[in-house]
Structures are given as structure tokens and as C-alpha cells.
N, C-alpha and C. Protein backbone atom coordinates (compact mmCIF):
# COMPACT_ATOMS: atom_id res chain seq x y z
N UNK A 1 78.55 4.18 -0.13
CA UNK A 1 77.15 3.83 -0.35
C UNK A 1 77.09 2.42 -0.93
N UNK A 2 75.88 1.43 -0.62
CA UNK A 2 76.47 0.15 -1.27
C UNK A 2 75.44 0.25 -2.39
N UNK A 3 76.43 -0.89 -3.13
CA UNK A 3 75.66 -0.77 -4.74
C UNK A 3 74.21 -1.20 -4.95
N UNK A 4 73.13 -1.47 -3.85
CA UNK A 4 72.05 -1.79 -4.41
C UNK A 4 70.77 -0.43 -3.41
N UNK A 5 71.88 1.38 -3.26
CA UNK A 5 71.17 2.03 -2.54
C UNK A 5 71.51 2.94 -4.01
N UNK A 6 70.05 3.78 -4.50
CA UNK A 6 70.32 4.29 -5.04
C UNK A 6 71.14 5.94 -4.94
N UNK A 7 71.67 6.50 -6.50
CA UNK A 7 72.68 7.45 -6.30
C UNK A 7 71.61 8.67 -5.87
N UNK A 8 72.14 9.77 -4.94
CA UNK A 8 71.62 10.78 -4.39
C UNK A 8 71.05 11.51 -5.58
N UNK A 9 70.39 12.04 -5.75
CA UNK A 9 69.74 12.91 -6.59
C UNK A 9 69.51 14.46 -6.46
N UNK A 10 70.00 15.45 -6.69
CA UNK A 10 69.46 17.11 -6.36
C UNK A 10 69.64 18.07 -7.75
N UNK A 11 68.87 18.71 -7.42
CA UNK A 11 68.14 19.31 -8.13
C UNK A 11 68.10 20.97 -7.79
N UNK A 12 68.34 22.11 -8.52
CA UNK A 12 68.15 23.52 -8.14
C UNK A 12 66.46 23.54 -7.86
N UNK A 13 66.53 24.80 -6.96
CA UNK A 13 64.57 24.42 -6.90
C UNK A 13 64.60 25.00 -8.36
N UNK A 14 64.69 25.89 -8.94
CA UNK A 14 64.04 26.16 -10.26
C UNK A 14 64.13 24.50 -10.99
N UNK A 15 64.61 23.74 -10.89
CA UNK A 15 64.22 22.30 -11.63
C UNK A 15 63.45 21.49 -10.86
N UNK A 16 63.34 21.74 -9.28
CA UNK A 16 62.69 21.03 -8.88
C UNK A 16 60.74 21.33 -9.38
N UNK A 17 60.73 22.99 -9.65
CA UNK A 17 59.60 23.58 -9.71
C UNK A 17 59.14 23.16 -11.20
N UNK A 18 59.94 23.06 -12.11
CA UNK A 18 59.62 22.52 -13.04
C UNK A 18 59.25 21.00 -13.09
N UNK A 19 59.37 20.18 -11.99
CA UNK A 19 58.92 18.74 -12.22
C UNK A 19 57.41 18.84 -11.40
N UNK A 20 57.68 19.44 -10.55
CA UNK A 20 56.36 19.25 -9.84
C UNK A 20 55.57 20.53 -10.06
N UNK A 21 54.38 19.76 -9.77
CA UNK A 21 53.56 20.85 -9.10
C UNK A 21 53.29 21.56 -8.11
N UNK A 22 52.33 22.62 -8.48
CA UNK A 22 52.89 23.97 -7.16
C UNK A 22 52.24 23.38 -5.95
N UNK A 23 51.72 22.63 -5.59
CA UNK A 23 51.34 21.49 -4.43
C UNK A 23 52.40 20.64 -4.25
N UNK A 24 52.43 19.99 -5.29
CA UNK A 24 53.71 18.86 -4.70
C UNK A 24 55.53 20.07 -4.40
N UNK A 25 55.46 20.92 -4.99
CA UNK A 25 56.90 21.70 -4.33
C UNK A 25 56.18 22.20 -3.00
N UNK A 26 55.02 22.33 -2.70
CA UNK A 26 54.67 22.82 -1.41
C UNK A 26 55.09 22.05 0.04
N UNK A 27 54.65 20.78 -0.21
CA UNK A 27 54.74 19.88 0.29
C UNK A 27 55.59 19.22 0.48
N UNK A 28 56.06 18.93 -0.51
CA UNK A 28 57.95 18.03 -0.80
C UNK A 28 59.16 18.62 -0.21
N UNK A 29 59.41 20.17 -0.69
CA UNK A 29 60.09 21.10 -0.26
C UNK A 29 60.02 22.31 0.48
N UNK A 30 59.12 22.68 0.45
CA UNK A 30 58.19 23.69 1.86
C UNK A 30 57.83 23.02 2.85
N UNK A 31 58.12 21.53 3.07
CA UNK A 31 57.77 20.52 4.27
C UNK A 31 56.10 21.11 4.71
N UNK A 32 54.94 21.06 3.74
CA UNK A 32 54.18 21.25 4.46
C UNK A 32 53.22 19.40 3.98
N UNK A 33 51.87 19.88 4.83
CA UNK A 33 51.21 18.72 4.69
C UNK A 33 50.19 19.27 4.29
N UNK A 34 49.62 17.72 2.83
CA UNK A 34 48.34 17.72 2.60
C UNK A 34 46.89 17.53 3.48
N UNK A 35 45.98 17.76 2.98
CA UNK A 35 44.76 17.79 3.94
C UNK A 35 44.40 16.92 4.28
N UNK A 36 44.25 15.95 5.19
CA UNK A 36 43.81 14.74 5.64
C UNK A 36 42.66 14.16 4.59
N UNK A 37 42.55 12.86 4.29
CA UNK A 37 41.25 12.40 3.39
C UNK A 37 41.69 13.25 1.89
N UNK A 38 42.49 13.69 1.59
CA UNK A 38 42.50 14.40 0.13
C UNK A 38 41.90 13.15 -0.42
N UNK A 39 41.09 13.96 -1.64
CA UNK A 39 41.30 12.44 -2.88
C UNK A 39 42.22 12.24 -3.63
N UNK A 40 42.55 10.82 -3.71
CA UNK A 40 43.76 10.51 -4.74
C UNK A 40 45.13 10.43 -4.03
N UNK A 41 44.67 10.93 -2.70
CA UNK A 41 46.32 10.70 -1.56
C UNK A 41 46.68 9.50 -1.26
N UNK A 42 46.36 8.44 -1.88
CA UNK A 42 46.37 6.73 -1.36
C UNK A 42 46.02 6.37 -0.12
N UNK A 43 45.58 7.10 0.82
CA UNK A 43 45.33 6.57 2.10
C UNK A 43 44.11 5.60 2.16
N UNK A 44 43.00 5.36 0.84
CA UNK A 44 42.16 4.51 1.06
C UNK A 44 42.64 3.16 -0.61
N UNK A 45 43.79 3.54 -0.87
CA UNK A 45 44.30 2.64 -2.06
C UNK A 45 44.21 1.14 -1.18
N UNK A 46 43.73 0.01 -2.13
CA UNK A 46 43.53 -1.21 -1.38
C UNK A 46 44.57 -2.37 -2.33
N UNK A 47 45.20 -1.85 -3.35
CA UNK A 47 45.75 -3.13 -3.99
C UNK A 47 47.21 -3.13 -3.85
N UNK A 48 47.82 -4.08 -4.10
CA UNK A 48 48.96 -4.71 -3.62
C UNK A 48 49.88 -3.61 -5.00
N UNK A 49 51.34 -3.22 -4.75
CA UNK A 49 52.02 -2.42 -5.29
C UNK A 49 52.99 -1.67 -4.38
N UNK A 50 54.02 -1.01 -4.78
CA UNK A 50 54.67 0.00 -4.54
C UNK A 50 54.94 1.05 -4.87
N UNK A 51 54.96 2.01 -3.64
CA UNK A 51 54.86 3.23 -3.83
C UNK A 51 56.20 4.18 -3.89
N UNK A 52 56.36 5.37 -4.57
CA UNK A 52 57.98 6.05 -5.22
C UNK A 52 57.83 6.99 -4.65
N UNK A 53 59.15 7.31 -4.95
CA UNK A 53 59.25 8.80 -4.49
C UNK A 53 58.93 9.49 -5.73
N UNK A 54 57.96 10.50 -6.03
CA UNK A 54 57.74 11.46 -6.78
C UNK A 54 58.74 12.36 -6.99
N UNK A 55 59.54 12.93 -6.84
CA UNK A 55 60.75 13.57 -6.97
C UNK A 55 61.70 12.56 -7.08
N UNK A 56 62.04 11.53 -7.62
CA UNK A 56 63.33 10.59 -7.81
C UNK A 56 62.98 9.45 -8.19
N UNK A 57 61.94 8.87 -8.04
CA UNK A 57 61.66 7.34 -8.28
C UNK A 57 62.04 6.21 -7.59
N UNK A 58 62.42 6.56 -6.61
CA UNK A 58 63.07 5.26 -5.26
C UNK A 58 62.22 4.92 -4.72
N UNK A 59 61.56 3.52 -4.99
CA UNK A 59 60.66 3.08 -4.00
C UNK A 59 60.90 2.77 -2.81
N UNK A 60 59.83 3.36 -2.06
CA UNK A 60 60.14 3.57 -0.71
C UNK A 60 59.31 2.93 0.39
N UNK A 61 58.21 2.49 -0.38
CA UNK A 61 56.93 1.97 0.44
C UNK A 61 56.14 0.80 -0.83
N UNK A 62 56.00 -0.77 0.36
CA UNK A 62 55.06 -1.44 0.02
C UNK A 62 53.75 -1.51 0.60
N UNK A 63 52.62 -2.06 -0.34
CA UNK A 63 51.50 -2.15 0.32
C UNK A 63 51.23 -3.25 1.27
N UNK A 64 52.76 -4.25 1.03
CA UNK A 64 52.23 -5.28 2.30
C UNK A 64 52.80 -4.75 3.86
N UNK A 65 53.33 -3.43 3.78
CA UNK A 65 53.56 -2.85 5.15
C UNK A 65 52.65 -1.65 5.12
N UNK A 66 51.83 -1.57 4.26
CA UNK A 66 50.53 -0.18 4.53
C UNK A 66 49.35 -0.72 5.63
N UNK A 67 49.09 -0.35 6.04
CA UNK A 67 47.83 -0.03 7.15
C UNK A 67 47.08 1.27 7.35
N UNK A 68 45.55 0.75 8.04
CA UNK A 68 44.51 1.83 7.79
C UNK A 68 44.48 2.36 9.42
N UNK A 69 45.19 3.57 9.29
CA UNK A 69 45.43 4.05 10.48
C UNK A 69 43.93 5.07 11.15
N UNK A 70 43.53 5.39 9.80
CA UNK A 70 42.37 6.19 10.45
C UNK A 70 42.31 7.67 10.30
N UNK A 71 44.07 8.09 9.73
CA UNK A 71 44.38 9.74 10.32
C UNK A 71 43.89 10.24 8.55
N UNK A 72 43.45 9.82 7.83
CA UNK A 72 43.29 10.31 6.43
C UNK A 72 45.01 10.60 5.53
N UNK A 73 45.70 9.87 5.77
CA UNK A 73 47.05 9.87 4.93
C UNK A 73 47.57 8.27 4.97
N UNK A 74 48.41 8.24 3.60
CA UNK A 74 48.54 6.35 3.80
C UNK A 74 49.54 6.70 5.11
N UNK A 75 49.78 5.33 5.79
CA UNK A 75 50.18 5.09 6.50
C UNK A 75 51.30 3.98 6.66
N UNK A 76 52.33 3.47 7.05
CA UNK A 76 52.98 2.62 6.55
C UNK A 76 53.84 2.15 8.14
N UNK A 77 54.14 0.74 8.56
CA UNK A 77 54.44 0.30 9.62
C UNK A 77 56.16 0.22 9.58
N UNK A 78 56.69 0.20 8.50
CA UNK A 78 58.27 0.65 7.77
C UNK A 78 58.06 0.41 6.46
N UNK A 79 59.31 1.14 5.88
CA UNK A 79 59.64 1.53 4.80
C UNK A 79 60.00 0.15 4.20
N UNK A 80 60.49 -0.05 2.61
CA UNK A 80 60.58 -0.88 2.01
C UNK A 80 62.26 -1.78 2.31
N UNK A 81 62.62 -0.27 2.70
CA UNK A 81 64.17 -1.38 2.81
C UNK A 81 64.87 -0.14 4.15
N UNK A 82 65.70 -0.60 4.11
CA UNK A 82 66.88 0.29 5.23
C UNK A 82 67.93 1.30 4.44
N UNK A 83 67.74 2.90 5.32
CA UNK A 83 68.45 3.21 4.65
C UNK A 83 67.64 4.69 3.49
N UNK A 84 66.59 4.36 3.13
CA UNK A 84 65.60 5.04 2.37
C UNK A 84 65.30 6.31 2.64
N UNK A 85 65.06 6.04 4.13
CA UNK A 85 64.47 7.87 4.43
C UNK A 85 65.09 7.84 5.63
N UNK A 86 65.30 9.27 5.67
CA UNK A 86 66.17 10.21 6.58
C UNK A 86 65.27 11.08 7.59
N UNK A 87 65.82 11.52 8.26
CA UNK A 87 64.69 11.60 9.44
C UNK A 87 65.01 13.36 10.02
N UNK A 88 64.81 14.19 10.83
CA UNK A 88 64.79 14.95 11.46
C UNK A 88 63.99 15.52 12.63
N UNK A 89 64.59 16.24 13.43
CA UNK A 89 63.11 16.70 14.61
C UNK A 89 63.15 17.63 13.65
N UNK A 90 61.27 18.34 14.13
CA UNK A 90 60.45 19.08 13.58
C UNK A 90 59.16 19.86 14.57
N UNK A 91 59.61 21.00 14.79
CA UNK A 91 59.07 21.68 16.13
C UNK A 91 57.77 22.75 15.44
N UNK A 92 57.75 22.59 14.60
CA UNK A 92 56.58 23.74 13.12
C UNK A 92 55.28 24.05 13.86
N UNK A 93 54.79 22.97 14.78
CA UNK A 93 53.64 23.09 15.87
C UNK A 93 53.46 23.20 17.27
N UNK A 94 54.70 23.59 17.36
CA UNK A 94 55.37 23.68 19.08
C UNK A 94 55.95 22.63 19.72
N UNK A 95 55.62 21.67 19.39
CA UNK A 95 56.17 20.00 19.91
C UNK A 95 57.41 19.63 19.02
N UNK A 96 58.06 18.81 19.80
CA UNK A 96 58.88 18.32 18.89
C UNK A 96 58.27 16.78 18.27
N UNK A 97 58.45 16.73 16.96
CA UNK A 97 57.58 15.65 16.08
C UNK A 97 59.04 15.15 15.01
N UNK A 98 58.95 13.56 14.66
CA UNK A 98 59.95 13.02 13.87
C UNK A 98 59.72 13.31 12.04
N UNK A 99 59.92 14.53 12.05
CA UNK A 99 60.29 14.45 10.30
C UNK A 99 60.55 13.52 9.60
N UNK A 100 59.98 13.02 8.40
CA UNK A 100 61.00 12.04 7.28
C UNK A 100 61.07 12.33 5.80
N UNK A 101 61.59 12.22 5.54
CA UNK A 101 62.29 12.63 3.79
C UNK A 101 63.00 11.71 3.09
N UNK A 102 62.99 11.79 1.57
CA UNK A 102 63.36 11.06 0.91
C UNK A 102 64.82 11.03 1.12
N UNK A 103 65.37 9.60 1.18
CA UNK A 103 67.16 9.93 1.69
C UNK A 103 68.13 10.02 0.33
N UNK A 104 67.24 9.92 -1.05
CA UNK A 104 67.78 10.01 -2.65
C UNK A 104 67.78 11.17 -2.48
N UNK A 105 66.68 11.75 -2.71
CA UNK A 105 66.48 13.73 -2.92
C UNK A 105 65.97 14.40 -2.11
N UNK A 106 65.93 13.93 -1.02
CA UNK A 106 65.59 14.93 0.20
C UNK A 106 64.21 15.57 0.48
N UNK A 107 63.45 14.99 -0.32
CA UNK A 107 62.09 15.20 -0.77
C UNK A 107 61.03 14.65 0.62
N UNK A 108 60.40 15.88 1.07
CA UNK A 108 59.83 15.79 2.91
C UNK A 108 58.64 14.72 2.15
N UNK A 109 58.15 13.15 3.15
CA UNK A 109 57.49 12.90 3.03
C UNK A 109 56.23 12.72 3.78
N UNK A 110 56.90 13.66 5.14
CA UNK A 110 55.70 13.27 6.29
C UNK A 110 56.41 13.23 7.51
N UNK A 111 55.88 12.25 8.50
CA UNK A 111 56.18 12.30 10.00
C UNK A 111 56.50 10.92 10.29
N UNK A 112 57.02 10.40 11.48
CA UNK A 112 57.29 9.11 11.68
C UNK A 112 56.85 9.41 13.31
N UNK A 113 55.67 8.86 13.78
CA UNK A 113 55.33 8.58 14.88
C UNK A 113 55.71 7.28 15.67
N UNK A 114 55.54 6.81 17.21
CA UNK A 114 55.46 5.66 17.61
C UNK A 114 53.92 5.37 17.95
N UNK A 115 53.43 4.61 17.64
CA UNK A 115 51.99 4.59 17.37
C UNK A 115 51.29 3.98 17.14
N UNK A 116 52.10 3.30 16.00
CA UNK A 116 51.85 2.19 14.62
C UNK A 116 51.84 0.35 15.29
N UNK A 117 51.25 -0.19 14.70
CA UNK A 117 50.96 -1.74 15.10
C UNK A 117 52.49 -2.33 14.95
N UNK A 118 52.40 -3.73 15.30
CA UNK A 118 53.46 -4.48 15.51
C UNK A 118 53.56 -4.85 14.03
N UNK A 119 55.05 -5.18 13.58
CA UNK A 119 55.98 -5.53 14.52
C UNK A 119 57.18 -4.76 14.83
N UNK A 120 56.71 -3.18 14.26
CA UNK A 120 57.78 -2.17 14.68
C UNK A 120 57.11 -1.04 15.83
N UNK A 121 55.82 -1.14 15.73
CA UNK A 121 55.10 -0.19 16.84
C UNK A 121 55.22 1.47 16.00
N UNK A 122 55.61 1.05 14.82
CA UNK A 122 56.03 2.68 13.97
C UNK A 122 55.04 2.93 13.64
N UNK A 123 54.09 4.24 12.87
CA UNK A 123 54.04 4.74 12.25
C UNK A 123 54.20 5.58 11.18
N UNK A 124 54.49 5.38 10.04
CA UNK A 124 54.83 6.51 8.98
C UNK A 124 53.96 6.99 8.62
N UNK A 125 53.20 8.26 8.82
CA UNK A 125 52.18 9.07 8.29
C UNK A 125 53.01 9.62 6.70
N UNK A 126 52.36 9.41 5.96
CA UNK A 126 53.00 9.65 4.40
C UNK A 126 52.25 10.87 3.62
N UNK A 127 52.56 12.01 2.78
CA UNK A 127 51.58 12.67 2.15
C UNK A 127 51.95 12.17 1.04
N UNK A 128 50.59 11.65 0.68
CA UNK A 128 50.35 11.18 -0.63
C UNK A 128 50.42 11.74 -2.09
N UNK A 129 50.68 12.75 -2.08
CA UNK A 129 50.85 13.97 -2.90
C UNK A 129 52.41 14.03 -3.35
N UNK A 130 53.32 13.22 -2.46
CA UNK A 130 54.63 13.43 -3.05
C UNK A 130 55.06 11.55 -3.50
N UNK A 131 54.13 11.16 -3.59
CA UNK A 131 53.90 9.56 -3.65
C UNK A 131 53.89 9.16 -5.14
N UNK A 132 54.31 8.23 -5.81
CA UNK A 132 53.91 7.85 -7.13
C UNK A 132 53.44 6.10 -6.73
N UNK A 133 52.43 5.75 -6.99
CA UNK A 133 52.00 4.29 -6.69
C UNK A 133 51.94 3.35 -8.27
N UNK A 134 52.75 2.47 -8.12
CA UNK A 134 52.78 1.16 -9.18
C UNK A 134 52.02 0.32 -8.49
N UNK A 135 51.20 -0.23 -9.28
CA UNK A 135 50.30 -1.58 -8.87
C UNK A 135 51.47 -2.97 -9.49
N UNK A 136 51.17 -3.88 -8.41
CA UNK A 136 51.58 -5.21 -8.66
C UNK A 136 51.01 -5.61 -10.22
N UNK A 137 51.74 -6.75 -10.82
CA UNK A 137 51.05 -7.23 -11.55
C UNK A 137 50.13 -8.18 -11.83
């Protein structure tokens, strides 16, 4: 692993259940998704900052790669660096769809579509619920 990726992080669920809440273990580790438009999910956050992983603290997302996709969850065109999140297929709705998770603690953060504007054509649909956001200073 090189020295500027952080060290893996895990956790028994009984500790994971103790950090979060019974929403955020829903979501994080039951791989499910929040409700489109929640309040407080950052999908309408407008200021410059980065966003963590709620289960580990690895930032994973800036706001100068966020975009307003429209679907009610932030949205992000790539991640902050290479390496961050880990990916899987995910068939939960009959289709096969690109899973992504935290690549520190394994913590589900959403979907990775092709979709998304230039200059990767990505989409990262993110649930905001497993998100911790720092504002710039």
C-alpha cells in the first residue's frame, strides 16, 4: 500500500453499530439507499469543501468535482484521488448496476454510473447519509 493511502480500517458490526446510526448502518452496511432529496444529504450543499467517509474519515470527495445531477443525491464526476473506493456489480434490482464503497472500511457509498459530464463521463451517485462534509476555509 503506498504511504500516502490510508491504513484499512474494520470494525465488528457490533462496533460498527455503535458508531453509527441505525440509518447510517442501514445504508453503509446493509448497502441500502437513502431517499432521494433527503434533507441534509448534501445533494443541494453549494460551498467549496470535502467530503469523508463517515465510518473512517478518508476523504473521498471534493466539491470542485460535485455536480447537480438532478437525481436528489450529491453527485460527484470522480473521487478525490485514486485508489479510494472499490467497486462491485450489484444486481438488488434485477440489472446489473456498479456498486461503490469505501476502499478504508468498506463502507457502501452508492453507485457509479456512466452518465456523468466530462471529463470522465462518470457519475458517482453518493448517499449522503454515510458522508461527513468539511467546509473549506
Amino acid at each position: 500500500m503506498p504511504d500516502n493511502m490510508p491504513r484499512r480500517v474494520t470494525r465488528t458490526e457490533r462496533e460498527w453499530r455503535e458508531l453509527l446510526t441505525e440509518q447510517e448502518f442501514a445504508v453503509g452496511f446493509g448497502e441500502g439507499t437513502e431517499r432521494a432529496f433527503t434533507p441534509g444529504n448534501f445533494e443541494s450543499e453549494k460551498r467549496k469543501g470535502i467530503y469523508h467517509c463517515k465510518g473512517c474519515d478518508t476523504p473521498l470527495w471534493s466539491s470542485e468535482h460535485k455536480f447537480d445531477s438532478g437525481t436528489g443525491w450529491p453527485s460527484f464526476w470522480r473521487p478525490i484521488g485514486e485508489g479510494l473506493m472499490g467497486t462491485k456489480t450489484d444486481y438488488k434490482i434485477g440489472v446489473a448496476r456498479t456498486e461503490c464503497h469505501c476502499a478504508t472500511c468498506g463502507m457502501h457509498m452508492g453507485h457509479v454510473f456512466n452518465d456523468g459530464p466530462p471529463p470522465t463521463g462518470m457519475r458517482w451517485c453518493i448517499n449522503g447519509i454515510v458522508l461527513d462534509f468539511r467546509p473549506a476555509e
